[in-house]
Protein backbone atom coordinates (compact mmCIF):
# COMPACT_ATOMS: atom_id res chain seq x y z
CA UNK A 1 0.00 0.00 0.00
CA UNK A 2 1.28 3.61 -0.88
CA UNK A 3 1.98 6.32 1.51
CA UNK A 4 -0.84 8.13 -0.59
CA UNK A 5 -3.40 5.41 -0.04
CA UNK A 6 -2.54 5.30 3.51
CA UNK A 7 -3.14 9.19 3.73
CA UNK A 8 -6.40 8.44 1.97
CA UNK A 9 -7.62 5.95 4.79
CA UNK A 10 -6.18 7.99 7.47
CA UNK A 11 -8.08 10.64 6.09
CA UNK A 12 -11.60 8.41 6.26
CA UNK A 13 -10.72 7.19 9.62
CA UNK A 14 -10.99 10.31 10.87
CA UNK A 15 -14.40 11.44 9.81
CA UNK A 16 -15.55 7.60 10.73
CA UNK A 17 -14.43 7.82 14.46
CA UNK A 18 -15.33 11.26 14.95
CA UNK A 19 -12.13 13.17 15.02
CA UNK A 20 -12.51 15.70 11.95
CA UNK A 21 -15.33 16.15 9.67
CA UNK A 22 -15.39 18.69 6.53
CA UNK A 23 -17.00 21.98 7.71
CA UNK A 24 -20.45 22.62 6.99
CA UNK A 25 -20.69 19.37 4.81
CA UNK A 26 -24.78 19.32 4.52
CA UNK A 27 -23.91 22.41 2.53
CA UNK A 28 -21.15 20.69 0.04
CA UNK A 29 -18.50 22.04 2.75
CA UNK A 30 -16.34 25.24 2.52
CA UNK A 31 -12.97 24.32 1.16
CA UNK A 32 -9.94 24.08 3.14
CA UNK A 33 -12.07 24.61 6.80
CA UNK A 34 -12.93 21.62 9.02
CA UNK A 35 -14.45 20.90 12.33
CA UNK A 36 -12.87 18.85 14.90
CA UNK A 37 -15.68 16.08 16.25
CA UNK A 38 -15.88 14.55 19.59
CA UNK A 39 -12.64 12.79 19.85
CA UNK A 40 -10.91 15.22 17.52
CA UNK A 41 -11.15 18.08 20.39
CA UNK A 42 -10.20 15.55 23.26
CA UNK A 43 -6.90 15.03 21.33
CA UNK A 44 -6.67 18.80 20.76
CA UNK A 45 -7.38 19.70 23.77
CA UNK A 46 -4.46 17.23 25.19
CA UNK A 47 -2.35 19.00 22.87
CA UNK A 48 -2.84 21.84 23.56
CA UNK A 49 -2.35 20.66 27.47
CA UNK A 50 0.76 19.21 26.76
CA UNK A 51 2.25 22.48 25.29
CA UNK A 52 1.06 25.08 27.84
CA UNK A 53 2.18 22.72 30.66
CA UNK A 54 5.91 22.55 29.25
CA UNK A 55 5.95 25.64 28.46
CA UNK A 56 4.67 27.43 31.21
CA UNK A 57 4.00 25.22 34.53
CA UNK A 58 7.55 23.83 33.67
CA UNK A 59 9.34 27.12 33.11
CA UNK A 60 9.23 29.90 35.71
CA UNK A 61 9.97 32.60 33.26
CA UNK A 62 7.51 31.81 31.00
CA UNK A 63 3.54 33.45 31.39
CA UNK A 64 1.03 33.29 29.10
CA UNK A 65 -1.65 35.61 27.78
CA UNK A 66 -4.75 35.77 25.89
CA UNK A 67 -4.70 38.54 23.16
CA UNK A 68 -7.95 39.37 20.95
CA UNK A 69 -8.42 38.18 17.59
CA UNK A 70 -8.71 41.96 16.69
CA UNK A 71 -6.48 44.52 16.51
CA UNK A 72 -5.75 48.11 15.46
CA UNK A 73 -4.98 48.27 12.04
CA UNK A 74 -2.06 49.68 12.55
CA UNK A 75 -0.63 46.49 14.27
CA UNK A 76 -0.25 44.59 10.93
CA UNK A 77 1.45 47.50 8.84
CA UNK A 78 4.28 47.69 11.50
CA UNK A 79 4.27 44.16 11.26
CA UNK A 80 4.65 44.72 7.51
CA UNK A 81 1.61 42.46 6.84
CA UNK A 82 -0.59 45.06 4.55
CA UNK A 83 2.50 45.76 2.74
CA UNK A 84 4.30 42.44 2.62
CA UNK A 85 2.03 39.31 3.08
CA UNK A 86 1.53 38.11 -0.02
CA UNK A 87 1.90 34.52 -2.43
CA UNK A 88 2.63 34.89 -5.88
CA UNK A 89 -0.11 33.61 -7.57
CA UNK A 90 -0.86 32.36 -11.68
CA UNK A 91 -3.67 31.36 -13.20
CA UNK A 92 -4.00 28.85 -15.99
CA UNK A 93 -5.85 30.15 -18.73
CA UNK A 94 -7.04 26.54 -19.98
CA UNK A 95 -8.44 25.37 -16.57
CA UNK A 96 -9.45 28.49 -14.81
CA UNK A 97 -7.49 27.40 -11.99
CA UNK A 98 -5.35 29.23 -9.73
CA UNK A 99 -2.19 28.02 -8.37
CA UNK A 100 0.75 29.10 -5.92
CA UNK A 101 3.85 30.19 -8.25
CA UNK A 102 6.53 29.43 -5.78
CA UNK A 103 4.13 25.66 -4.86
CA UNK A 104 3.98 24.75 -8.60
CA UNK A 105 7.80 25.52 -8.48
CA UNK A 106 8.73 23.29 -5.32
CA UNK A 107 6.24 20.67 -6.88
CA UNK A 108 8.46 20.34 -9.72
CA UNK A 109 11.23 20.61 -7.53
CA UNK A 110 10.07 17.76 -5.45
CA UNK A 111 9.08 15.19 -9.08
CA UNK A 112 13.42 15.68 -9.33
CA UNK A 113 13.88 14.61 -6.00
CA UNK A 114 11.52 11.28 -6.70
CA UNK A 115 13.89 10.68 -10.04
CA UNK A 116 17.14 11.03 -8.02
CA UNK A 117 15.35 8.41 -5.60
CA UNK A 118 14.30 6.03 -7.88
CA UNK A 119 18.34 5.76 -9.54
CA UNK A 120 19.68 5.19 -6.08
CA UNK A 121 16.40 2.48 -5.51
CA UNK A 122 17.78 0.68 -8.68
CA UNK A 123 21.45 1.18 -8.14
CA UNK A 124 20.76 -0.16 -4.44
CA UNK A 125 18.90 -3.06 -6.12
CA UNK A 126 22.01 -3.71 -8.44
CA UNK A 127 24.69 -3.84 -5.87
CA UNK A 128 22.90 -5.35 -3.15
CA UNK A 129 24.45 -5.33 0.38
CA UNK A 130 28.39 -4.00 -1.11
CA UNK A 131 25.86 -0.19 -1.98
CA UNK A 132 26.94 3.10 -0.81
CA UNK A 133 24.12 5.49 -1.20
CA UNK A 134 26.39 8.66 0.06
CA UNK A 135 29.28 7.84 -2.78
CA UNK A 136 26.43 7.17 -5.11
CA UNK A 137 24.61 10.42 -5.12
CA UNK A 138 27.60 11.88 -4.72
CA UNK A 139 29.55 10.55 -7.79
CA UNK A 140 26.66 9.39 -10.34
CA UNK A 141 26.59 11.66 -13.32
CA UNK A 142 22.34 11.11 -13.58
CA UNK A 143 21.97 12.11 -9.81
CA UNK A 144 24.28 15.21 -10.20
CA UNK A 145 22.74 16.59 -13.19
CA UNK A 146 19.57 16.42 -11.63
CA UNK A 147 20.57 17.67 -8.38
CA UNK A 148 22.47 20.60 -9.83
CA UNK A 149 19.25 21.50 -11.99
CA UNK A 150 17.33 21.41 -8.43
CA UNK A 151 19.81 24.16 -6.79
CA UNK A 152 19.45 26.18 -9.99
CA UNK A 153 15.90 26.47 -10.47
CA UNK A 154 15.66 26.84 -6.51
CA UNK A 155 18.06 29.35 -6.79
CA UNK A 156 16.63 31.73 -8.99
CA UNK A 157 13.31 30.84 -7.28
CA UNK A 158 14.52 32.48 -4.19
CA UNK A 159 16.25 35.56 -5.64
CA UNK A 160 13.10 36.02 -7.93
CA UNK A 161 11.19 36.09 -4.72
CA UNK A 162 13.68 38.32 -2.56
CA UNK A 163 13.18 40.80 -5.23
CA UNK A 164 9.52 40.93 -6.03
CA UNK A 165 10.50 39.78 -9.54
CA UNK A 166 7.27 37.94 -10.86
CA UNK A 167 8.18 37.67 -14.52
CA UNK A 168 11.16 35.76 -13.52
CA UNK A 169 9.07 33.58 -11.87
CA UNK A 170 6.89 33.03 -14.25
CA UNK A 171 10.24 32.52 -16.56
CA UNK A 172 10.98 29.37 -13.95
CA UNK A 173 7.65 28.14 -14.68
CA UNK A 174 7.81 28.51 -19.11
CA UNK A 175 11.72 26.75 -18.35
CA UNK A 176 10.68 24.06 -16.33
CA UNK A 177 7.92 23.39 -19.00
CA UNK A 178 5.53 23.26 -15.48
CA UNK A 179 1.94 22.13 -16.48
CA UNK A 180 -1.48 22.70 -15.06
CA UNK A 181 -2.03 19.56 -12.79
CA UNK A 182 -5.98 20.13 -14.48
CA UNK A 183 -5.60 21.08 -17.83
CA UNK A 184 -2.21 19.75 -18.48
CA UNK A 185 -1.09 22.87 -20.78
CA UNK A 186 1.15 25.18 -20.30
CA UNK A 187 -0.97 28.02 -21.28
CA UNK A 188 -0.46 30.23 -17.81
CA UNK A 189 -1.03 34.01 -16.50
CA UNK A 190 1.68 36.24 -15.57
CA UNK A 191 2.59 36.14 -12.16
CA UNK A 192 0.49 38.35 -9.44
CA UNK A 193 0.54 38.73 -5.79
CA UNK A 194 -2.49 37.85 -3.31
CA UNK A 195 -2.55 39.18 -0.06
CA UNK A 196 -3.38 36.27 2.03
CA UNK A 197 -5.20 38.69 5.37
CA UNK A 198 -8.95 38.46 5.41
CA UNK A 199 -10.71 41.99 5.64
CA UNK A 200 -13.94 43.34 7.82
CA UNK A 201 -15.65 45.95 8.81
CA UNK A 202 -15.86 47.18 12.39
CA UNK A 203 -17.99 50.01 13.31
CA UNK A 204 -22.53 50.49 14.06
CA UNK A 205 -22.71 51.52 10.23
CA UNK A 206 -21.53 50.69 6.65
CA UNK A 207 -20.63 54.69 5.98
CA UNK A 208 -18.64 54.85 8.73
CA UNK A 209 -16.88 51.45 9.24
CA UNK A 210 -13.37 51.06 9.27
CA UNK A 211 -11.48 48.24 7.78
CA UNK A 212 -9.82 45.73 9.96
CA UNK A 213 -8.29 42.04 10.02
CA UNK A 214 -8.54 38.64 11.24
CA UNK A 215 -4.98 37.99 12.15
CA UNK A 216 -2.93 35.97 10.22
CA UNK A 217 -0.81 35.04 13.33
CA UNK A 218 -0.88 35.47 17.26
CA UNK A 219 2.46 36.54 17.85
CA UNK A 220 1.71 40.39 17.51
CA UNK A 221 -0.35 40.10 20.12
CA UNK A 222 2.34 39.24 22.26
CA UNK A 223 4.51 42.13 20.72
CA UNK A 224 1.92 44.31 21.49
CA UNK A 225 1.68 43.34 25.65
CA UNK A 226 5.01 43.01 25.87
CA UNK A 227 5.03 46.27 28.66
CA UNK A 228 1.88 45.36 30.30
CA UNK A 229 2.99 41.45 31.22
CA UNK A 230 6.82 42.99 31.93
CA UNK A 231 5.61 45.92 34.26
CA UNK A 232 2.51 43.61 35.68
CA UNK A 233 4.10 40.59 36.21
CA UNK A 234 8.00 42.61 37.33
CA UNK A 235 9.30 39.95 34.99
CA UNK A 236 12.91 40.31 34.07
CA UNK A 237 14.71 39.27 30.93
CA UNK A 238 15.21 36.67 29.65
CA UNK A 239 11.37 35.92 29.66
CA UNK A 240 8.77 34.57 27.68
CA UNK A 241 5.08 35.08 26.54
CA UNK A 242 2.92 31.87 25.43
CA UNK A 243 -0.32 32.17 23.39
CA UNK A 244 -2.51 29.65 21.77
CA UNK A 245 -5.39 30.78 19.48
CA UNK A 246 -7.23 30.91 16.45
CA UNK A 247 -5.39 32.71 12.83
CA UNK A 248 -6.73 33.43 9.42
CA UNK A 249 -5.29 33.40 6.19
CA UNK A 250 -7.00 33.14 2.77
CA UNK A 251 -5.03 30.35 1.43
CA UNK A 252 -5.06 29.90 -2.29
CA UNK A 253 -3.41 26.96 -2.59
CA UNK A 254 -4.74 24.74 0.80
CA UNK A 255 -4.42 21.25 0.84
CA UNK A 256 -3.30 17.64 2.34
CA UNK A 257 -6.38 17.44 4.74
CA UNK A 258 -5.76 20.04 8.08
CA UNK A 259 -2.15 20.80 6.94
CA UNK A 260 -2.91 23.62 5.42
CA UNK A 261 -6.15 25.65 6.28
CA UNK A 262 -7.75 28.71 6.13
CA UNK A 263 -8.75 28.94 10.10
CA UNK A 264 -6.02 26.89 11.84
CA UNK A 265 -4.46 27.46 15.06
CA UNK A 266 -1.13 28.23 17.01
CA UNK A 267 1.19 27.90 19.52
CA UNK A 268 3.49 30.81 19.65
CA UNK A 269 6.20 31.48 22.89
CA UNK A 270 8.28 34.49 22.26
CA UNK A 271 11.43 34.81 24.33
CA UNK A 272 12.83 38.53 25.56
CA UNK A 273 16.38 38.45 25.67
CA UNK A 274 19.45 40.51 25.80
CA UNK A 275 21.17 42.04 22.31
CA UNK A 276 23.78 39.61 22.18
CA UNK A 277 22.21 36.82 24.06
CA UNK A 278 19.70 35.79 21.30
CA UNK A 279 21.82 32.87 19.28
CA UNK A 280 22.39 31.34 22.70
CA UNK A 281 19.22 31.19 23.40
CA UNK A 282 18.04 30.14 20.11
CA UNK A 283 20.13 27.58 20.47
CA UNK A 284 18.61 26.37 23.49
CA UNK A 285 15.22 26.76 22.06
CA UNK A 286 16.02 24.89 18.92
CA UNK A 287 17.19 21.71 21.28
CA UNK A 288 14.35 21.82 24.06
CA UNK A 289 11.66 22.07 20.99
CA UNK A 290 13.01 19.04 19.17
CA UNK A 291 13.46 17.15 22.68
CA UNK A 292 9.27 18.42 23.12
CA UNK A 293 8.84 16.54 19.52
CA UNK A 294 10.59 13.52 20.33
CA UNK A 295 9.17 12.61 23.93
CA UNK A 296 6.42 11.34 22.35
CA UNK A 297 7.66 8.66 20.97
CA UNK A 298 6.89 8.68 17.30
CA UNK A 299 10.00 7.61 15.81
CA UNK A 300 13.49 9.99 16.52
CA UNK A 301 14.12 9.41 12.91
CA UNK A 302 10.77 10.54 11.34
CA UNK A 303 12.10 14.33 12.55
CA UNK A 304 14.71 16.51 10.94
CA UNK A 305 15.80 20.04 11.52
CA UNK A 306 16.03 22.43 8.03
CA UNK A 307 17.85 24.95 8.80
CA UNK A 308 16.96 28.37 6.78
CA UNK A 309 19.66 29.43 4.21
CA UNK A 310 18.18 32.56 3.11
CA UNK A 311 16.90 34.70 6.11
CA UNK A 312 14.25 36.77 6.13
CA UNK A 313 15.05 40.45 6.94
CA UNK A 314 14.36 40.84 10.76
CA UNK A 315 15.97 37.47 11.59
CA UNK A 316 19.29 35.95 11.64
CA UNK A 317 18.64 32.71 12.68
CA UNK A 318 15.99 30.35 11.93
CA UNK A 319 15.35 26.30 11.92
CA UNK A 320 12.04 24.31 11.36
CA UNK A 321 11.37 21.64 13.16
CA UNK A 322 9.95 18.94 10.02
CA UNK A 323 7.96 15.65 10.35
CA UNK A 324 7.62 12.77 7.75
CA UNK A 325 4.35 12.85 6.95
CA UNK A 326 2.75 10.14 4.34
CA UNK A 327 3.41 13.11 1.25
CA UNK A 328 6.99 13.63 2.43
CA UNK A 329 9.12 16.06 5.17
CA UNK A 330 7.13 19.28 5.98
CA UNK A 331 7.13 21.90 8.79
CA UNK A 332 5.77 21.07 11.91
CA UNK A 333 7.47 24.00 13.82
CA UNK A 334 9.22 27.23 13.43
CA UNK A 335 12.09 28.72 15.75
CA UNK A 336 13.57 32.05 14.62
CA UNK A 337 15.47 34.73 15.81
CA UNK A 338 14.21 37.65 15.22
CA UNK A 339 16.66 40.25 16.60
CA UNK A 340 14.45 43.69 17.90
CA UNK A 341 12.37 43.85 14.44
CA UNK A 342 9.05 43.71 16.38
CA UNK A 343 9.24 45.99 18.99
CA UNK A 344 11.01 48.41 17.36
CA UNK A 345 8.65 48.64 14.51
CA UNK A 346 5.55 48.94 17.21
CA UNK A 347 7.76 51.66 19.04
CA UNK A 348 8.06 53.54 15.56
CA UNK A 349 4.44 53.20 14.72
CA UNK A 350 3.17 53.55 17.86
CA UNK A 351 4.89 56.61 19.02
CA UNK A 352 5.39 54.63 22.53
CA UNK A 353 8.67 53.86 23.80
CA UNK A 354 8.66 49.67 24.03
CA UNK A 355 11.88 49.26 26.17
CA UNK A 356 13.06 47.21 29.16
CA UNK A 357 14.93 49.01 31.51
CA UNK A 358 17.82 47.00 33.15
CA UNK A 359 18.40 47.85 36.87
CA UNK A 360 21.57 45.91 37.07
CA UNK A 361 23.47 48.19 34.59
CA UNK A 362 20.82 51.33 34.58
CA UNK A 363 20.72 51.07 30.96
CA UNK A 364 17.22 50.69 28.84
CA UNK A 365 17.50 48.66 25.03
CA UNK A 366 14.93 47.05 22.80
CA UNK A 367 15.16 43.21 23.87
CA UNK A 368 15.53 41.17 21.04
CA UNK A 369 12.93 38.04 20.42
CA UNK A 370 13.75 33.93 19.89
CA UNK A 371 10.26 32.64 18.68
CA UNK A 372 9.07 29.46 18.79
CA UNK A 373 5.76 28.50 17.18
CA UNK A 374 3.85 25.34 16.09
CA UNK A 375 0.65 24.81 14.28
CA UNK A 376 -1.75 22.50 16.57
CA UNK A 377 -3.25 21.27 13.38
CA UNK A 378 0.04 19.85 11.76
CA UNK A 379 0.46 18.72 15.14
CA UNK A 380 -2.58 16.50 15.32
CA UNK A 381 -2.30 15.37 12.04
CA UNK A 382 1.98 14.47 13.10
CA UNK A 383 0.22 12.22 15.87
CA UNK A 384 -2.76 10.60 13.97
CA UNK A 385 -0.14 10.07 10.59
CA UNK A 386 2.58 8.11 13.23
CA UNK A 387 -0.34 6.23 14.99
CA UNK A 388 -2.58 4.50 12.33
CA UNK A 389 -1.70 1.28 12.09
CA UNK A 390 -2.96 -1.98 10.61
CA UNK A 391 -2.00 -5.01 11.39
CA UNK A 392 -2.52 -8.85 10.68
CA UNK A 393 -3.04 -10.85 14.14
CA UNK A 394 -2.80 -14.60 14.87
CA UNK A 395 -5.21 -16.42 12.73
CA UNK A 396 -5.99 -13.86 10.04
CA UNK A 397 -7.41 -11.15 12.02
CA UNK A 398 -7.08 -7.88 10.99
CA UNK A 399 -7.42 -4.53 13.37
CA UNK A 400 -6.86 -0.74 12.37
CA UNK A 401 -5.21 0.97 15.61
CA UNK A 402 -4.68 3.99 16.93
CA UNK A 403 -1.05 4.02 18.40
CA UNK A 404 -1.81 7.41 19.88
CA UNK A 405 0.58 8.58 23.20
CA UNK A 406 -1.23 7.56 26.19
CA UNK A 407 -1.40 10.76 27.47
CA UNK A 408 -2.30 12.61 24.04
CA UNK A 409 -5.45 10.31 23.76
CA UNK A 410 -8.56 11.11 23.74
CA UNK A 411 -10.33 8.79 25.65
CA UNK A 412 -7.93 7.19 28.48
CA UNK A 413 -10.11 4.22 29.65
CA UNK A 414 -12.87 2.33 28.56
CA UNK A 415 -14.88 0.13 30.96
CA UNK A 416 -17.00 -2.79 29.71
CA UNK A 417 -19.28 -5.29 31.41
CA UNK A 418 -18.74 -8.92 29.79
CA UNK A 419 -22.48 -9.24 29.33
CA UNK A 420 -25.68 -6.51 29.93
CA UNK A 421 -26.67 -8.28 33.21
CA UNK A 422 -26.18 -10.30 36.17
CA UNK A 423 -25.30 -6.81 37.89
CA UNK A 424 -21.95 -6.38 35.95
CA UNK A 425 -23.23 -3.13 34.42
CA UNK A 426 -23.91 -1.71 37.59
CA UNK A 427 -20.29 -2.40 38.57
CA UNK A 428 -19.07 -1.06 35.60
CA UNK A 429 -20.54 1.80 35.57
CA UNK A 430 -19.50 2.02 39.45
CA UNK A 431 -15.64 2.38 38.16
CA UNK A 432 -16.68 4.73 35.76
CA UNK A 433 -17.77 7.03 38.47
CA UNK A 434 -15.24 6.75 39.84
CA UNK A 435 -12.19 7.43 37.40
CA UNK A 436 -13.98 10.02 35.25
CA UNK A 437 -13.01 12.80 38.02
CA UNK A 438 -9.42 12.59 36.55
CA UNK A 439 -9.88 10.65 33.32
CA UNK A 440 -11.89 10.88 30.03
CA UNK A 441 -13.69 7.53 29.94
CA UNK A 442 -16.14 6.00 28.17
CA UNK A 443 -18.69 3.16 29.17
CA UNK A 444 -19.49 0.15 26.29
CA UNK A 445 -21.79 -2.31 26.51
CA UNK A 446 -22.73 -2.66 22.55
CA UNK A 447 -21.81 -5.98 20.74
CA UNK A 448 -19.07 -8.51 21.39
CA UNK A 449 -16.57 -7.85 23.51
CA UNK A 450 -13.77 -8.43 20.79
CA UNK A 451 -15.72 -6.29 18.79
CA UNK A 452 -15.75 -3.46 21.03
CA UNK A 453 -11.96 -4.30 21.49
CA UNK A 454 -11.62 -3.07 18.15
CA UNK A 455 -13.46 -0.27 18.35
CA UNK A 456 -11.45 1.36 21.28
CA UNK A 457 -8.15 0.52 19.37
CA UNK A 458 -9.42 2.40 16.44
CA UNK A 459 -9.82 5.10 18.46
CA UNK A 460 -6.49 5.26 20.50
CA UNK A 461 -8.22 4.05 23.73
CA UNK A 462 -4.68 2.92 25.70
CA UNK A 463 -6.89 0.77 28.29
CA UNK A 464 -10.01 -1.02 28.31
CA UNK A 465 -11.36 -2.49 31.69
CA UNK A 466 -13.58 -5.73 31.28
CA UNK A 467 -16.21 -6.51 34.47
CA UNK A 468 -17.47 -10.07 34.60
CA UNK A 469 -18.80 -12.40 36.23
CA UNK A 470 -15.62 -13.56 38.49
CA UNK A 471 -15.06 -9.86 39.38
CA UNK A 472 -18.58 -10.21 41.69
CA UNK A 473 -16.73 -12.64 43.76
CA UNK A 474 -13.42 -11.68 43.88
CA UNK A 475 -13.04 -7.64 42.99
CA UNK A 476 -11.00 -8.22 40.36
CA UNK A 477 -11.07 -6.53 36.65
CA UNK A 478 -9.27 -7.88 33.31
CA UNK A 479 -7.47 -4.91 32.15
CA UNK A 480 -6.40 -5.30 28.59
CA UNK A 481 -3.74 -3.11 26.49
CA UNK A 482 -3.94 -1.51 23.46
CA UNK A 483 -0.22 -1.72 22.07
CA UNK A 484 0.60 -5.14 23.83
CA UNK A 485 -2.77 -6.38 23.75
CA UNK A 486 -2.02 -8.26 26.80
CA UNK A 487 -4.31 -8.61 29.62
CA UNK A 488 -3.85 -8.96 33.22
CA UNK A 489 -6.51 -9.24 36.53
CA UNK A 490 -6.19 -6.67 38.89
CA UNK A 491 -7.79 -5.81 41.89
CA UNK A 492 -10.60 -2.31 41.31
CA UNK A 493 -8.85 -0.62 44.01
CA UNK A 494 -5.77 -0.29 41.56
CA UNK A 495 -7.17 0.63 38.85
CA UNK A 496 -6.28 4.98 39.43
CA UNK A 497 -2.83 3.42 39.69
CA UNK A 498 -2.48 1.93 36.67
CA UNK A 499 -4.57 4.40 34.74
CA UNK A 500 -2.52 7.24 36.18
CA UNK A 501 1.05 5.25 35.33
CA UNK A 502 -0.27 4.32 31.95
CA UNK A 503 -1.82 7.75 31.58
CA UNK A 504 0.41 10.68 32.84
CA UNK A 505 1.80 13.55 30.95
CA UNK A 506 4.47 13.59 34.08
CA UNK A 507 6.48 10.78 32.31
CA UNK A 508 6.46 13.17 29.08
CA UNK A 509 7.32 16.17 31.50
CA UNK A 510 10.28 13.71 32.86
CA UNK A 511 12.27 13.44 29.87
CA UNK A 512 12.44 17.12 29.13
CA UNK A 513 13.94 17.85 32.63
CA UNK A 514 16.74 15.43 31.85
């Protein structure tokens, strides 16, 4: 099975178990939105959890905040949104459809990449166990002529790009002899840009309404409070501001299921530092996010940093944190360093003086910013691409599973009588009662009890707890594991126990402290 057809029934899975389901669908849907279903926001919500906590219950110099979606206008031209957020968009006159320059470029890009991969699959083929894929790519003439076309064309790309120079990218497009996925000609557009912000109106009447945004991030609303947490909370640098909430951008080109969306959400912790202090810190930043990544256990090698050889102008550092997904290595998280860009362009269109004042040396400066920030959708889709699974079991059985972190999933427990009587519902339900103060559980009584097996492993359920009839003499519960499947009898009175070992984001916590 492909990595595409895998995406495909990951994709089903999730609007079959309730985790996402296309926005609006009675209507035909909206394109690009979706809404998270009943286990969908459990697993949100515990990712959400698991962020916050280690980023601001584990770190003393770290407070969060809750900025509006709104803001003054004036925020997003000193962020140099209005003037500078734009994709470079072309249309293809055959198909009347619209396409990201710079994606149809990288797509290309990409279609070398799978040539290069398929010489080294047939090389490795040829030579067997004796086959060096480093001196091969390095020394084949096929693999370096295509490589070399790669930098060039990625090249001019980015310097077409840095200088606003659409006809050149357009000229990339004509060279490469890039066709419309649609229409297949190559009968395009020139080249145009598309502010991605999405515009409204704020005021009682249409005459006299003013124009305003839906952010397209939630960091400048940490920019923005940077004096009132400092002075409020006497915090002293370094510090940092957390935020999670909703951002907007009209997305031309948004695809691969919640990877890319027009409403999607954030993570964002910006770090106040000293001029001078900021690589160090990135540094540190760049480690502890990766070690955040990798405590979940999804596979050290499925993550990769890509460090960012053209900067943008306020920064001069900057990583992302990438994830194998099923369609290949993409972003998962940002960390940049973006010297005093921010506050010093609020300061200049503000007219307010956005300074910390140092009372060690009695000097004031413009603290410069490491930023770290993660999308919560690419992060749920990261956890449900590592944790679908099927697998073939003893004696032909199949089951689809949900290999989900036991403390990322959405339902912890799920308690089961063997049978619907003889009073082993009642106890059942007892336990329930009695774990659901600390634990998301869920009560199932429906069909076999293999069936309903299957149904919690679909859904990432780490435990289920089975009542019957040998529990009404001795107190004793068959507790059965979703990875393992392996069962063991325990006595009710340890079930918190095992549910909380099982359970815990402390273990997660744990191996970031180390």
């Amino acid at each position: 099975m492909t990595q595409e057809e895998v995406f495909k029934k990951l994709v089903a899975h999730c609007k079959e178990y309730g985790f996402i389901f296309p926005s609006s669908e009675i209507y035909d849907g909206l394109a690009a939105v979706y809404d998270y279903g009943q286990l969908g926001v459990e697993l949100k919500n515990n990712i959400k959890k698991y962020w916050w906590d280690s980023m601001v219950k584990l770190n003393s110099n770290i407070v969060g905040i809750d900025a509006a979606i709104f803001m003054h206008p004036k925020v997003w031209e000193a962020s140099g949104h209005v003037g500078a957020f734009n994709d470079p968009l072309i249309d293809n006159k055959d198909s009347k459809k619209r396409y990201r320059a710079d994606v149809l470029i990288e797509e290309w890009c990409e279609k070398q990449n799978e040539k290069i991969n398929k010489e080294v699959a047939k090389a490795a083929k040829r030579f067997g166990e004796s086959f060096d894929e480093t001196m091969f790519r390095q020394t084949n003439p096929r693999v370096i002529d295509i490589q070399n076309k790669i930098s060039a064309v990625q090249q001019r790309m980015v310097t077409a790009l840095e200088e606003n120079n659409l006809a050149e990218v357009k000229q990339i497009i004509l060279d490469c002899e890039i066709v419309c996925p649609i229409s297949g000609s190559r009968n395009w557009t020139d080249v145009r840009q598309f502010n991605l912000m999405f515009d409204t109106k704020i005021g009682s009447v249409a005459e006299g309404a003013n124009t305003i945004y839906l952010r397209p991030e939630t960091a400048q609303g940490i920019f923005v409070n940077f004096l009132n947490v400092q002075k409020s909370g006497r915090m002293k640098i370094p510090f940092g501001i957390a935020q999670m909430g909703k951002a907007f951008r009209n997305e031309i080109v948004a695809r691969q299921f919640i990877f890319r969306m027009r409403e999607f959400e954030q993570m964002e912790m910006q770090f106040f530092v000293q001029p001078g202090q900021e690589i160090q810190w990135f540094n540190h930043w760049k480690n502890f996010r990766m070690k955040w990544h990798r405590a979940l256990g999804l596979g050290d090698d499925k993550y990769r940093y890509h460090d960012h050889e053209k900067l943008a102008h306020y920064a001069n550092a900057a990583t992302d944190v990438e994830f194998q997904f099923p369609f290949g290595f993409k972003e998962v998280e940002g960390i940049h360093s973006r010297t005093d860009y921010d506050l010093s362009r609020h300061q200049q269109f503000s007219g307010r003086k956005i300074q910390y004042f140092d009372p060690e040396s009695g000097e004031s400066f413009v603290p410069y910013v490491v930023e770290t920030s993660i999308g919560v959708d690419r992060m749920f889709l990261q956890i449900m691409s590592a944790a679908y699974a099927e697998e073939q079991l003893e004696g032909g059985e199949q089951r689809v599973v949900l290999r989900i972190p036991a403390a990322l999933a959405p339902i912890k427990v799920a308690v089961m009588p063997l049978v619907k009587k003889d009073g082993l519902p009642e106890v059942a339900r007892d336990i329930v009662n009695k774990l659901k103060f600390d634990y998301m559980c869920q009560y199932d009584e429906k069909d076999s009890i293999g069936k309903r097996y299957r149904r919690q492993d679909a859904i990432g359920t780490p435990l289920c707890v089975t009542v019957d009839h040998q529990t009404l003499e001795d107190g004793m519960v068959t507790v059965r594991h979703r990875d393992s499947m392996q069962q063991q009898r325990i006595k009710i009175e340890e079930l918190q126990q095992i549910v909380e070992t099982e359970v815990s984001m402390k273990k997660l916590f744990e191996k970031l402290m180390d």
